[in-house]
N, C-alpha and C. Protein backbone atom coordinates (compact mmCIF):
# COMPACT_ATOMS: atom_id res chain seq x y z
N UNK A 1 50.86 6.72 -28.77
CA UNK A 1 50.21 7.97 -28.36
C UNK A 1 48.91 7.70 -27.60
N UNK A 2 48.00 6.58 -28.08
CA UNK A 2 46.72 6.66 -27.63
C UNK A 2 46.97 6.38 -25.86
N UNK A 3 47.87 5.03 -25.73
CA UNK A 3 48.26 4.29 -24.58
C UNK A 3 48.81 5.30 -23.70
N UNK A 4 49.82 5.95 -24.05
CA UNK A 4 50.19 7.12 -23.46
C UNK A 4 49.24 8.17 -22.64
N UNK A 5 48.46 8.61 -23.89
CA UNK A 5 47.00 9.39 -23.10
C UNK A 5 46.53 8.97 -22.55
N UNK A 6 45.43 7.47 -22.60
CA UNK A 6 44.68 6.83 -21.50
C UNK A 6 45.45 6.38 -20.28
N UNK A 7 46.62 6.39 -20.08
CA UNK A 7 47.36 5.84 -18.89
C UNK A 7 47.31 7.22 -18.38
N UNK A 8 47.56 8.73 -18.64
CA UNK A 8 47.66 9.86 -18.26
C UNK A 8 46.71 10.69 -17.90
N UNK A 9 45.89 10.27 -18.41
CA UNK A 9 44.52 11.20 -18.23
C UNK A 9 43.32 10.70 -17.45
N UNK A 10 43.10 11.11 -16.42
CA UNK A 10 41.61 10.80 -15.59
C UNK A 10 40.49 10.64 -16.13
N UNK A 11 40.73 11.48 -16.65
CA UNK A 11 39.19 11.93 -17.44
C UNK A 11 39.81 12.14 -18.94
N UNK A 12 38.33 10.97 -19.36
CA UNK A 12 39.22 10.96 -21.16
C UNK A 12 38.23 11.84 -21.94
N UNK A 13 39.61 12.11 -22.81
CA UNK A 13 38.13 13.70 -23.91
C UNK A 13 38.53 12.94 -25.19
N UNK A 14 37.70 13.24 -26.31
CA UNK A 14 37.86 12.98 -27.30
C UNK A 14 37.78 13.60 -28.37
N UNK A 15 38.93 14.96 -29.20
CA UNK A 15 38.16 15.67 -29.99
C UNK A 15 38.45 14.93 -31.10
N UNK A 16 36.88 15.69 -32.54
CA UNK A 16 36.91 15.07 -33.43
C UNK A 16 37.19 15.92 -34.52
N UNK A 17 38.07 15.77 -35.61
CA UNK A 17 38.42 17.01 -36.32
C UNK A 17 39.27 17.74 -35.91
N UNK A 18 40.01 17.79 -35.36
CA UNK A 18 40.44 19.15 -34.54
C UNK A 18 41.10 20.41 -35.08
N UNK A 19 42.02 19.60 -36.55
CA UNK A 19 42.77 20.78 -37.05
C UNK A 19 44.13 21.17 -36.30
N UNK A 20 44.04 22.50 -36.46
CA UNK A 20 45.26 23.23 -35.75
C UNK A 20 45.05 23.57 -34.14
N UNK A 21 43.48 23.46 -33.98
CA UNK A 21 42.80 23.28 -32.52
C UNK A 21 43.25 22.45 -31.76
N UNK A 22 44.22 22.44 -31.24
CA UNK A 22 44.55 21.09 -30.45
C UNK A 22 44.36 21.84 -28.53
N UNK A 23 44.06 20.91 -28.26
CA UNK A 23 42.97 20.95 -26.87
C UNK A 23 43.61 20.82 -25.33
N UNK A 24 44.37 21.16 -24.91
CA UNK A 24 45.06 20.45 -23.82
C UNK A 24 44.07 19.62 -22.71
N UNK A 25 45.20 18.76 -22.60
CA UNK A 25 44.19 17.42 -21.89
C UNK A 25 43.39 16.64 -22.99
N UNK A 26 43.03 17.03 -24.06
CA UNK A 26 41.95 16.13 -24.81
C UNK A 26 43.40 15.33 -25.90
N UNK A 27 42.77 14.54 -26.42
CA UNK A 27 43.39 13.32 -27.20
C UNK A 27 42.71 14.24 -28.64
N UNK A 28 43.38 14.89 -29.41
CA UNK A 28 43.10 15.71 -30.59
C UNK A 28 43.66 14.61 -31.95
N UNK A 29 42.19 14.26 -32.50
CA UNK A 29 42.04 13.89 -33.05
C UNK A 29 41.76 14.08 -34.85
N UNK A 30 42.43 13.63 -36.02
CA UNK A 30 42.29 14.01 -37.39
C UNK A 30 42.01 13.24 -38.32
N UNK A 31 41.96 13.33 -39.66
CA UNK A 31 41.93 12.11 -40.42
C UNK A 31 43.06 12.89 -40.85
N UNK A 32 44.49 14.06 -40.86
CA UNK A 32 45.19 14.44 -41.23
C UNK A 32 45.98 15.15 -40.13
N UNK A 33 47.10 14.59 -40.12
CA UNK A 33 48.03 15.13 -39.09
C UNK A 33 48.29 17.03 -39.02
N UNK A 34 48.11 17.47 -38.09
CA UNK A 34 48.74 19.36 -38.28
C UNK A 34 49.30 19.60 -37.54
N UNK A 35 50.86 20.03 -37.81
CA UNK A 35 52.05 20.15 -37.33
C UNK A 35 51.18 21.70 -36.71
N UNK A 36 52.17 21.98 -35.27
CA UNK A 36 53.40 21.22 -35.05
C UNK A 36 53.37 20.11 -33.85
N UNK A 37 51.75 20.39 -32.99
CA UNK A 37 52.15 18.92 -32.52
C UNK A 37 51.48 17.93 -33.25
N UNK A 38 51.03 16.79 -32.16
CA UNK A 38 50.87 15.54 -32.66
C UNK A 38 49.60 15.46 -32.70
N UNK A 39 48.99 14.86 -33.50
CA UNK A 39 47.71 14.37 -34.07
C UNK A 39 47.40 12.99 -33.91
N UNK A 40 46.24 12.57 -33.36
CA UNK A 40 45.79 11.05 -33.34
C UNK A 40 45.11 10.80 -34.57
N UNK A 41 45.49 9.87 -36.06
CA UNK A 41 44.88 10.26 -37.10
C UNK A 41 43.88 9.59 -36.57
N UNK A 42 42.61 10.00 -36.98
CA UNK A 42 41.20 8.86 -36.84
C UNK A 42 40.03 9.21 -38.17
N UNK A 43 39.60 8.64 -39.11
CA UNK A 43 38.71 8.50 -39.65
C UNK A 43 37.46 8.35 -39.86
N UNK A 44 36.85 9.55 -39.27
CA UNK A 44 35.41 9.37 -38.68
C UNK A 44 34.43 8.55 -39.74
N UNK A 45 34.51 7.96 -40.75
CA UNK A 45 33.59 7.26 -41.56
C UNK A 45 33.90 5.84 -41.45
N UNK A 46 34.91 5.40 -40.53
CA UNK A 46 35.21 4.14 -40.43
C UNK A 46 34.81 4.06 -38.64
N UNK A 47 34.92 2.54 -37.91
CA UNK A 47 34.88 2.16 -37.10
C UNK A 47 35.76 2.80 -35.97
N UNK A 48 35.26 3.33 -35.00
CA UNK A 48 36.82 4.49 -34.00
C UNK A 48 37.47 3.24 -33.30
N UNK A 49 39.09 3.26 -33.39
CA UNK A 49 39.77 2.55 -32.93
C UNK A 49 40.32 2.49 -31.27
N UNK A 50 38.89 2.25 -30.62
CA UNK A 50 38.82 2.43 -29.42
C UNK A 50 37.30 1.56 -28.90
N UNK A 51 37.95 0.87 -28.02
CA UNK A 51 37.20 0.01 -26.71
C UNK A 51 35.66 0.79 -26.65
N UNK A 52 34.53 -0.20 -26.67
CA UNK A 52 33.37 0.60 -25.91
C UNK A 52 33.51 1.50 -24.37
N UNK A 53 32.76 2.46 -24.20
CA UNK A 53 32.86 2.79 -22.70
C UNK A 53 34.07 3.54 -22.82
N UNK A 54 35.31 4.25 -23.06
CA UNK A 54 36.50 4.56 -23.28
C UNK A 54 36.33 6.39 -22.83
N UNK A 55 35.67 7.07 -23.18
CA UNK A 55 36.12 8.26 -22.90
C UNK A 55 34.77 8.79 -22.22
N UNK A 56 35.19 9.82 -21.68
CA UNK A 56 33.92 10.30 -20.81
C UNK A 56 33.64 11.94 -21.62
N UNK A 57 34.15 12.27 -22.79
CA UNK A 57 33.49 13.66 -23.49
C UNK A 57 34.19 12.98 -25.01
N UNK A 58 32.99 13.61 -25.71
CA UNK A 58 33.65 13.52 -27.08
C UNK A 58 33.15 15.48 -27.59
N UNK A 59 34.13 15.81 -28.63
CA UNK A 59 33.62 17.25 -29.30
C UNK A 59 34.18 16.71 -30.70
N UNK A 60 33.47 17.78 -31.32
CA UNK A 60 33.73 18.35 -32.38
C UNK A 60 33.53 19.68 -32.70
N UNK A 61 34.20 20.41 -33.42
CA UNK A 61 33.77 22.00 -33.69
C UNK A 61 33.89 22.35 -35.40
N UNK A 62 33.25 22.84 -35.51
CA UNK A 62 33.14 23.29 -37.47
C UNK A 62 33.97 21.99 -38.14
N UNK A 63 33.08 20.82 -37.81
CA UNK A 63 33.71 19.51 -38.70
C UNK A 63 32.95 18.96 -39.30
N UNK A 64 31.62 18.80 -38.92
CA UNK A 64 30.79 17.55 -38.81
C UNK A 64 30.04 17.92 -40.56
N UNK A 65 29.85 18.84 -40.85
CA UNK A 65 29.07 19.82 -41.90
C UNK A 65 30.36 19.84 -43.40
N UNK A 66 32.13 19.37 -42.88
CA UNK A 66 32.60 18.81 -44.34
C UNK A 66 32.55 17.65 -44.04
N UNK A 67 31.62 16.43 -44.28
CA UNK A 67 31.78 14.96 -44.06
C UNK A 67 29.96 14.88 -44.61
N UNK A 68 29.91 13.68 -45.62
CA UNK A 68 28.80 13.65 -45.69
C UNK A 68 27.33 13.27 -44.85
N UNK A 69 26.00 13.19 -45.72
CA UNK A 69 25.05 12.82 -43.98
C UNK A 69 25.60 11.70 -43.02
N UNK A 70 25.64 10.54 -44.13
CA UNK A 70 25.71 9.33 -43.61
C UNK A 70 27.17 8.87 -42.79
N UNK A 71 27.81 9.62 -43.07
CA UNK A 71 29.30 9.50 -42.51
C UNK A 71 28.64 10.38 -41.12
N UNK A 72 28.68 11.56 -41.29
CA UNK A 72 28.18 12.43 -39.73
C UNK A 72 27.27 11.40 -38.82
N UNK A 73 26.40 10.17 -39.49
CA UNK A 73 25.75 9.62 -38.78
C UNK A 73 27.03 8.30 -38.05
N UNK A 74 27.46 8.11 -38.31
CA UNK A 74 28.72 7.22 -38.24
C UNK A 74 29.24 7.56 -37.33
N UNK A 75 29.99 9.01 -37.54
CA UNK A 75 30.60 9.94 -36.59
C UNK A 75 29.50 9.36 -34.98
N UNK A 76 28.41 9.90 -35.07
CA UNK A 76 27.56 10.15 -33.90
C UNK A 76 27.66 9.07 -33.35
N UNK A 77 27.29 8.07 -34.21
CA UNK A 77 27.05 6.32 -34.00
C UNK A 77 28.35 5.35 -33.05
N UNK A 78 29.66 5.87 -32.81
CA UNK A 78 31.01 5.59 -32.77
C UNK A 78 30.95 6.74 -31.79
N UNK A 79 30.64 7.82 -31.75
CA UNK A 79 30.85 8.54 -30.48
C UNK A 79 30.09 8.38 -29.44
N UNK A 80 28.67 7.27 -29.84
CA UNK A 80 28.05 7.11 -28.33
C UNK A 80 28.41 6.00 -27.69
N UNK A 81 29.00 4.97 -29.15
CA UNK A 81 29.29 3.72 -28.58
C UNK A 81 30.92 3.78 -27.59
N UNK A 82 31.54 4.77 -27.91
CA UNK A 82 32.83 4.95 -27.29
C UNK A 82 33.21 6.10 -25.89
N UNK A 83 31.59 6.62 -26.05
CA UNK A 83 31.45 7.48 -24.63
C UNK A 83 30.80 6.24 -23.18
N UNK A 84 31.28 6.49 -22.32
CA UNK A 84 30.98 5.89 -21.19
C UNK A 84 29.41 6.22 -20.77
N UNK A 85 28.69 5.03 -20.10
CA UNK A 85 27.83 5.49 -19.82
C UNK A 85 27.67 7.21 -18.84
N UNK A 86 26.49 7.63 -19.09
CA UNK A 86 26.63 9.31 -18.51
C UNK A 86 27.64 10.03 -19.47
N UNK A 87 28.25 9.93 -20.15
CA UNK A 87 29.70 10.49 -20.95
C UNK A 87 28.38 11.40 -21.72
N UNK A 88 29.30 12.84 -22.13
CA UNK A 88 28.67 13.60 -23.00
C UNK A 88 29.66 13.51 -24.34
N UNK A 89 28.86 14.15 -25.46
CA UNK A 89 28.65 14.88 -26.49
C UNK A 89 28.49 16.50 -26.88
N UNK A 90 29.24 17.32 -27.86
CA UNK A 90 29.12 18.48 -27.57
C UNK A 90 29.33 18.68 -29.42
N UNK A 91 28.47 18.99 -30.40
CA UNK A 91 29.22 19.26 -31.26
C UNK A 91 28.40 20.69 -31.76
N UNK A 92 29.90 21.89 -31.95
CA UNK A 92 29.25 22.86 -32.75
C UNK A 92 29.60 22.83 -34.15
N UNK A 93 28.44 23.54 -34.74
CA UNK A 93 28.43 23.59 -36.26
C UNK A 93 28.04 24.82 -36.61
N UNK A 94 28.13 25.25 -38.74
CA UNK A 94 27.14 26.29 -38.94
C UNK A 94 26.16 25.62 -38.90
N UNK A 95 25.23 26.60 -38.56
CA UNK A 95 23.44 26.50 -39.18
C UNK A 95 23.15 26.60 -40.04
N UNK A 96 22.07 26.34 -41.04
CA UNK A 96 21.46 26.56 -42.28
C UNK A 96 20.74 27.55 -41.92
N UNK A 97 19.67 28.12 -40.41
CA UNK A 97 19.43 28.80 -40.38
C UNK A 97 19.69 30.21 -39.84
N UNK A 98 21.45 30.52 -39.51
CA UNK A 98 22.12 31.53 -39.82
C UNK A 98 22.43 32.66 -41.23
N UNK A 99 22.09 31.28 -42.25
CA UNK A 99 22.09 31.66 -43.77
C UNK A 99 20.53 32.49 -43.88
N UNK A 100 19.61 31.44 -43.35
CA UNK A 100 17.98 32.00 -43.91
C UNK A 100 18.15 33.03 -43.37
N UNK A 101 18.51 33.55 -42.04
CA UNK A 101 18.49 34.95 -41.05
C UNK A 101 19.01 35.86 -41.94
N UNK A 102 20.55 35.32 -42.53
CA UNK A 102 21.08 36.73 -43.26
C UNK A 102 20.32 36.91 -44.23
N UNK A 103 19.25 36.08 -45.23
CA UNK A 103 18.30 36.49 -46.34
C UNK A 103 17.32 37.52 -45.65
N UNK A 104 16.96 36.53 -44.99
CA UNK A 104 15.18 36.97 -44.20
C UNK A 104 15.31 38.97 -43.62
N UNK A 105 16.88 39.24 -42.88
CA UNK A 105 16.99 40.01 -42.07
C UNK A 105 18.40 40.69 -42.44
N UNK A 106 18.76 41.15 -43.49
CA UNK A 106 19.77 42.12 -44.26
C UNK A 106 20.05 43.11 -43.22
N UNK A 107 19.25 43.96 -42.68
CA UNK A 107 19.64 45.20 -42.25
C UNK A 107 20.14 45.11 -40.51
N UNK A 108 19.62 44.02 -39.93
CA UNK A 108 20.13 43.28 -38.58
C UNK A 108 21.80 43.65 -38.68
N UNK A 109 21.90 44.71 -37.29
CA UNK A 109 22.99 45.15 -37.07
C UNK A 109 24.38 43.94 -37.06
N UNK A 110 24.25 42.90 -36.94
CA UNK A 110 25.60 41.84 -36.65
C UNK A 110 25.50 41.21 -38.15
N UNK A 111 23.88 41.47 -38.67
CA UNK A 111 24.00 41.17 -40.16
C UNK A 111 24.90 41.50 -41.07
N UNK A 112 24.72 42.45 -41.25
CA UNK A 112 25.35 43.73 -42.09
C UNK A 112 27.01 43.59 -41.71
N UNK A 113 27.09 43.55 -40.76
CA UNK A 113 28.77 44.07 -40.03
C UNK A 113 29.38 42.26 -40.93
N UNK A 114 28.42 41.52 -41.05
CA UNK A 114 29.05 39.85 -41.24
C UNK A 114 29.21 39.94 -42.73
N UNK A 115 27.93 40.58 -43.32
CA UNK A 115 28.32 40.83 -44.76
C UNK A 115 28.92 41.26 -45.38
N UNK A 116 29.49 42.51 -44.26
CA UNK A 116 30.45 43.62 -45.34
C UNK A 116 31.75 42.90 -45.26
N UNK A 117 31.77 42.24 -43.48
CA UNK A 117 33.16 41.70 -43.49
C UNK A 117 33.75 40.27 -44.23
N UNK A 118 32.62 39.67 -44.67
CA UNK A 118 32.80 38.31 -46.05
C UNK A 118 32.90 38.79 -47.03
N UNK A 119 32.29 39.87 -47.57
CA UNK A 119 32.27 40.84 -48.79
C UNK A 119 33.89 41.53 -49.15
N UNK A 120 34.39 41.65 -47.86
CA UNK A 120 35.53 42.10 -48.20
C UNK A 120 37.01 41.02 -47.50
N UNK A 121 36.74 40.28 -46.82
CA UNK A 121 37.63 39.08 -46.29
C UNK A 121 38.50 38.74 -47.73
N UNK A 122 40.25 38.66 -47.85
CA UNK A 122 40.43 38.40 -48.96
C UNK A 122 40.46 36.75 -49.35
N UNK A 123 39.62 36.43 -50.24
CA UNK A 123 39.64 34.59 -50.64
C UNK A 123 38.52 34.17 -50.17
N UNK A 124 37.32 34.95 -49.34
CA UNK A 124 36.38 34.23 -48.64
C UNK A 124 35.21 34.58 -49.83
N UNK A 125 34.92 35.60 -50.12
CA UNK A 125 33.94 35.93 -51.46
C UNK A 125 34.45 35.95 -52.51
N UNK A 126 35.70 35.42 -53.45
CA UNK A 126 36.04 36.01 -54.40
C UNK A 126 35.06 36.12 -55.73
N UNK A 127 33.77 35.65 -55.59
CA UNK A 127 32.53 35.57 -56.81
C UNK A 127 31.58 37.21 -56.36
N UNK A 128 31.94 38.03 -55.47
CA UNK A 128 30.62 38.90 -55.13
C UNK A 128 30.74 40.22 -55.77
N UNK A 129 30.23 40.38 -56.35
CA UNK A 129 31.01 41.52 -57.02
C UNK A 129 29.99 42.83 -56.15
N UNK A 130 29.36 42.80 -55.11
CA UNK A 130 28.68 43.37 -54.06
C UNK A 130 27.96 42.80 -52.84
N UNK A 131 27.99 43.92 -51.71
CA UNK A 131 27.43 43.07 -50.78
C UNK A 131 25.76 42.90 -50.87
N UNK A 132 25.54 41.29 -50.55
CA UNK A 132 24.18 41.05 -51.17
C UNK A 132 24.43 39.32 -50.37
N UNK A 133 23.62 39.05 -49.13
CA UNK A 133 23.76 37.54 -48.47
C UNK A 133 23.40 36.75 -49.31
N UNK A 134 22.95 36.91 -50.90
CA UNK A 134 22.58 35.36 -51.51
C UNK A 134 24.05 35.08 -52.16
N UNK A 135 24.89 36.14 -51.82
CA UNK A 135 26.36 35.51 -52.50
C UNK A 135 27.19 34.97 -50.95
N UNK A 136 26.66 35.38 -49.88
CA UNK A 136 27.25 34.37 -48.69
C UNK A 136 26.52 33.05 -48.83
N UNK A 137 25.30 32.87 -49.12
CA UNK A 137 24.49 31.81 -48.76
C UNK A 137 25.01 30.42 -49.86
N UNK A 138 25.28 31.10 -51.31
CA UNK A 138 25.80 29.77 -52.20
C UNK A 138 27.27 29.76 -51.62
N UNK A 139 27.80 30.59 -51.26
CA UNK A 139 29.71 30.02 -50.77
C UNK A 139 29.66 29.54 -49.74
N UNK A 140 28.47 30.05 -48.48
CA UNK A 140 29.18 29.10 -47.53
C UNK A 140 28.50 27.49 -47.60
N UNK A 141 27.78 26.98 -48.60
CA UNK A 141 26.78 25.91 -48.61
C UNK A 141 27.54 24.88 -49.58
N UNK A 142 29.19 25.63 -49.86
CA UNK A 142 29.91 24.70 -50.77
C UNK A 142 31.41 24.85 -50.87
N UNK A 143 31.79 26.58 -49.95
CA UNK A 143 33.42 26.50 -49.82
C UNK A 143 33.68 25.63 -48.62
N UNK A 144 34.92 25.56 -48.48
CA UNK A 144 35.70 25.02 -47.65
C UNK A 144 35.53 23.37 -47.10
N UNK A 145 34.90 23.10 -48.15
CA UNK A 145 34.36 21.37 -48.03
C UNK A 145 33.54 21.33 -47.59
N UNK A 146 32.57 22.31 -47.35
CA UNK A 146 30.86 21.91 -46.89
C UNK A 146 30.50 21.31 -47.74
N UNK A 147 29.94 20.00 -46.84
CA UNK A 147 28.90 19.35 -47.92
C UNK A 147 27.92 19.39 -47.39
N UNK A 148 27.34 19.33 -45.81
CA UNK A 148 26.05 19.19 -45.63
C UNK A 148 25.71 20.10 -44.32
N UNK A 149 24.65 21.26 -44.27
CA UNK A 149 24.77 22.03 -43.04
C UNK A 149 23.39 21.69 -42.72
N UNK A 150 23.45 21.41 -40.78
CA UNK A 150 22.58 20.91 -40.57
C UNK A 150 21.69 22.27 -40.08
N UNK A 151 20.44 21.79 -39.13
CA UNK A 151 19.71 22.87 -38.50
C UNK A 151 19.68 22.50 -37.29
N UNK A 152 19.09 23.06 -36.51
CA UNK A 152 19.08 22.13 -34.99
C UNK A 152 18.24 20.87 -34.70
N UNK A 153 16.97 21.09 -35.56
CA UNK A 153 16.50 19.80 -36.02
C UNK A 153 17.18 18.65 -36.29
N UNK A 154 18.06 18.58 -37.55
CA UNK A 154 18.25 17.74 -37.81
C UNK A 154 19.44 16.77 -36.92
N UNK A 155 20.24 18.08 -36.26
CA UNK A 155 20.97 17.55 -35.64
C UNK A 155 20.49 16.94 -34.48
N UNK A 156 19.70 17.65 -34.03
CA UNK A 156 19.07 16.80 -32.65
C UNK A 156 18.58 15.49 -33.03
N UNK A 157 17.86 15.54 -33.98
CA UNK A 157 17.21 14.10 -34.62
C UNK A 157 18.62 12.95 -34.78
N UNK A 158 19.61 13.35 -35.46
CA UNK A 158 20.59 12.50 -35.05
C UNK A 158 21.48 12.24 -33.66
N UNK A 159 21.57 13.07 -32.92
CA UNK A 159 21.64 12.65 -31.50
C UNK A 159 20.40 11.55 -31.19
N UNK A 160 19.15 11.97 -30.84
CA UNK A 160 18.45 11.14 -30.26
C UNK A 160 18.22 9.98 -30.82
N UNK A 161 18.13 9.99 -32.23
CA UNK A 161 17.94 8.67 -32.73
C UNK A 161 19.17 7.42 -32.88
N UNK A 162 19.94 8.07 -32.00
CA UNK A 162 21.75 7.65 -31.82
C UNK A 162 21.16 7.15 -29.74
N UNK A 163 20.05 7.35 -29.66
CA UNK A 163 20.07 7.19 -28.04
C UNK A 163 20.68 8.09 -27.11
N UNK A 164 21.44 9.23 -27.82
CA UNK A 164 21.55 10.00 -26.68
C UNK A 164 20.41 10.87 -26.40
N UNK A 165 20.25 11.57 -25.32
CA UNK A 165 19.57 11.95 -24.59
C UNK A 165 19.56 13.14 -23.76
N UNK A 166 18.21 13.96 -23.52
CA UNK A 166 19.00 15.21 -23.08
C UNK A 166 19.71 16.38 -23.60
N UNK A 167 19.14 16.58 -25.02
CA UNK A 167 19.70 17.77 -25.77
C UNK A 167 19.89 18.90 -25.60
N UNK A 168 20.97 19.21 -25.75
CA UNK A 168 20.65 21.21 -25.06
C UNK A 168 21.46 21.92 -25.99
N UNK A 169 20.92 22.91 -26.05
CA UNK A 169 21.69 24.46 -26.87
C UNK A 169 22.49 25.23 -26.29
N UNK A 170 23.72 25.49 -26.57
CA UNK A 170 24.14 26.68 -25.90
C UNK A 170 25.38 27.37 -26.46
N UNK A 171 25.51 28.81 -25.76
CA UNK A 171 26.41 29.11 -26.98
C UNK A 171 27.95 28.77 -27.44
N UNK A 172 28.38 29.67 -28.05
CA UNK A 172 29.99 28.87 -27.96
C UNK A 172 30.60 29.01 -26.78
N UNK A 173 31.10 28.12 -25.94
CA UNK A 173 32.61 28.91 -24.82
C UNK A 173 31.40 28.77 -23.79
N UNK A 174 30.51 28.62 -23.81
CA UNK A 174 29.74 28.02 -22.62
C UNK A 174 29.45 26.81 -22.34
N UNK A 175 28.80 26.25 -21.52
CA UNK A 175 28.26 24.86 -20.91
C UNK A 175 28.18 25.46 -19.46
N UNK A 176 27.16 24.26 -19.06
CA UNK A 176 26.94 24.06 -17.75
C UNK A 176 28.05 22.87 -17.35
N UNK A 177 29.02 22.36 -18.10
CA UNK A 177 29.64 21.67 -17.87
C UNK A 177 31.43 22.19 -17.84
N UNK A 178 31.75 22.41 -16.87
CA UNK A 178 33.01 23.16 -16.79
C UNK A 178 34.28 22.26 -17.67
N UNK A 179 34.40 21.15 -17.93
CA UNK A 179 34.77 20.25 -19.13
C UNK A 179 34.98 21.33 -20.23
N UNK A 180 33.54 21.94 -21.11
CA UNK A 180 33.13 21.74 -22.07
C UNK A 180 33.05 22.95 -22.28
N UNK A 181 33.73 23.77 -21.54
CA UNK A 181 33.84 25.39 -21.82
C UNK A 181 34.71 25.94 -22.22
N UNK A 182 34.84 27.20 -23.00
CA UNK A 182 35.82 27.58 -23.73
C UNK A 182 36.56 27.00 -24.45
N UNK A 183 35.95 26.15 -25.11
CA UNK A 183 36.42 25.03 -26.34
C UNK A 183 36.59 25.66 -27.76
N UNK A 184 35.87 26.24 -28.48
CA UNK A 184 35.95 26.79 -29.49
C UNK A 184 36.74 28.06 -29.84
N UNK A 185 36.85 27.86 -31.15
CA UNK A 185 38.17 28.32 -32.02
C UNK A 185 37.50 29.59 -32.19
N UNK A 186 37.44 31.03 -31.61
CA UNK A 186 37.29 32.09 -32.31
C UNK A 186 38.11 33.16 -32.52
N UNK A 187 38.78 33.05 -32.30
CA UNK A 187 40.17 33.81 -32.69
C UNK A 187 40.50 34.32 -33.84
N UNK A 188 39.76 33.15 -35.07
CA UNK A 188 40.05 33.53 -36.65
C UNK A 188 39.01 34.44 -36.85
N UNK A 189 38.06 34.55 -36.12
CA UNK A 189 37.03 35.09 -37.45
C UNK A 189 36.09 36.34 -36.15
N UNK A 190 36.37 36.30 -34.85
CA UNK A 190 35.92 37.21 -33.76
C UNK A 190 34.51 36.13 -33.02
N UNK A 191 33.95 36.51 -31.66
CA UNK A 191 33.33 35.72 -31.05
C UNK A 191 32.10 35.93 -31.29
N UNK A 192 31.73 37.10 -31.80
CA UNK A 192 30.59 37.53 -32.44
C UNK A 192 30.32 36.59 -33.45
N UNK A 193 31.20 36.86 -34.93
CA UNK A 193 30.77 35.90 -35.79
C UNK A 193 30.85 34.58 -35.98
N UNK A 194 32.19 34.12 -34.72
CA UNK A 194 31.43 32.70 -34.62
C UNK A 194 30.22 31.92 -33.93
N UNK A 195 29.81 33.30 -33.16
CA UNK A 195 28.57 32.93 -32.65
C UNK A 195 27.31 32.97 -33.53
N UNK A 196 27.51 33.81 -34.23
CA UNK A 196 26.61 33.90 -35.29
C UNK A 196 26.11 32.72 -36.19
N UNK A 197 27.50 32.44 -36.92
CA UNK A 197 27.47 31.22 -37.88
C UNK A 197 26.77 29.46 -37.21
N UNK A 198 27.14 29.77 -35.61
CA UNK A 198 26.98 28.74 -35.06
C UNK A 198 25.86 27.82 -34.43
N UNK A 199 25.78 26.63 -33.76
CA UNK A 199 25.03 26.87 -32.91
C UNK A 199 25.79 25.28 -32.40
N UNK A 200 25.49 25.57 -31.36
CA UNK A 200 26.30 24.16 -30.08
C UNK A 200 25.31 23.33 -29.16
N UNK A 201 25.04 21.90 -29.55
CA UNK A 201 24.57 20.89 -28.92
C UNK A 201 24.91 20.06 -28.08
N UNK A 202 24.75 20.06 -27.18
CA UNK A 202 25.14 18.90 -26.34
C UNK A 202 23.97 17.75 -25.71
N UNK A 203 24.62 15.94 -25.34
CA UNK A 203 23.79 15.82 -25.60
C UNK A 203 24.45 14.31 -24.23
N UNK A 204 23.78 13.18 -23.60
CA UNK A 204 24.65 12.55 -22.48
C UNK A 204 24.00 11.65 -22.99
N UNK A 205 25.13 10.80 -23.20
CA UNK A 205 25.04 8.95 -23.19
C UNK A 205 23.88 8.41 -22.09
């Protein structure tokens, strides 16, 4: 599969995590295969089984936040060494400070509409017995295999201290990089609230 892609593709992408997201044109990558197509398994806490210099984009989207710090640093560490020089980086995540917003700012119109709709989502709150964001803030900081949610801080701090360079924000389904647009999964949950939960870095070898 890998040989296959790099003989086929001009321009090499690399997603990380991908899930049921699978990317056309990109080499969609898992540590668990998801039918029904094909999956490149890869193990982001181990060494990526790929040549320095090898792809010219790497992503990730709502991955990096179930994997612990030091593994996410791994992740980063293996995605700069396997991006080509100039090659970008793009990874979105939740925020930690999407959570402080829903404390800090309850009555915030996209607030409210996010609370009532986790409050009542079936399997996403099953502990709330009302709507109230300190019962979003402990579920989302531990369902679905979160183990660690960054801020933009911290994430930037691991880009740069990884040598990449050039950090930028932006939202989902955008870039200044026509590559790197309309990448993300919002379909499950609406573009609003994955914009909400989110925030998207990019960052060039």
């Amino acid at each position: 599969m890998l040989e296959q892609y790099l003989n086929s593709h001009p321009i090499k992408k690399l997603q990380l995590g991908c899930g049921p997201n699978k990317l056309a044109g990109w080499l969609n990558s898992d540590v668990h295969h998801h039918p029904p197509h094909e999956t490149f398994i890869l193990d982001v806490s181990k060494p990526f089984p790929f040549a320095d210099g090898t792809f010219d984009y790497v992503y990730s989207e709502h991955m990096i936040e179930h994997i612990p710090y030091d593994v996410g640093q791994n992740m980063i560490r293996e995605s700069y060494r396997v991006l080509k020089p100039g090659g970008k980086i793009r990874i979105t995540t939740p925020s930690i400070d999407f959570l402080i917003g829903l404390c800090v700012d309850p009555e915030n119109e996209l607030h409210k509409r996010y609370l009532e709709w986790a409050h009542k989502e079936p399997g996403l709150m099953p502990h709330s017995p009302y709507v109230d964001p300190i019962f979003v803030f402990n579920n989302f900081v531990r369902a679905w295999g979160h183990i660690f949610i960054y801020n933009k801080t911290s994430l930037s701090h691991s880009l740069t201290s990884t040598r990449f360079h050039t950090v930028t924000e932006h939202k989902i389904c955008e870039s200044d990089d026509p590559e790197l647009r309309d990448l993300e999964n919002y379909i499950r949950m609406g573009k609003d609230f994955l914009q909400l939960e989110s925030m998207t870095l990019e960052a060039f070898k």
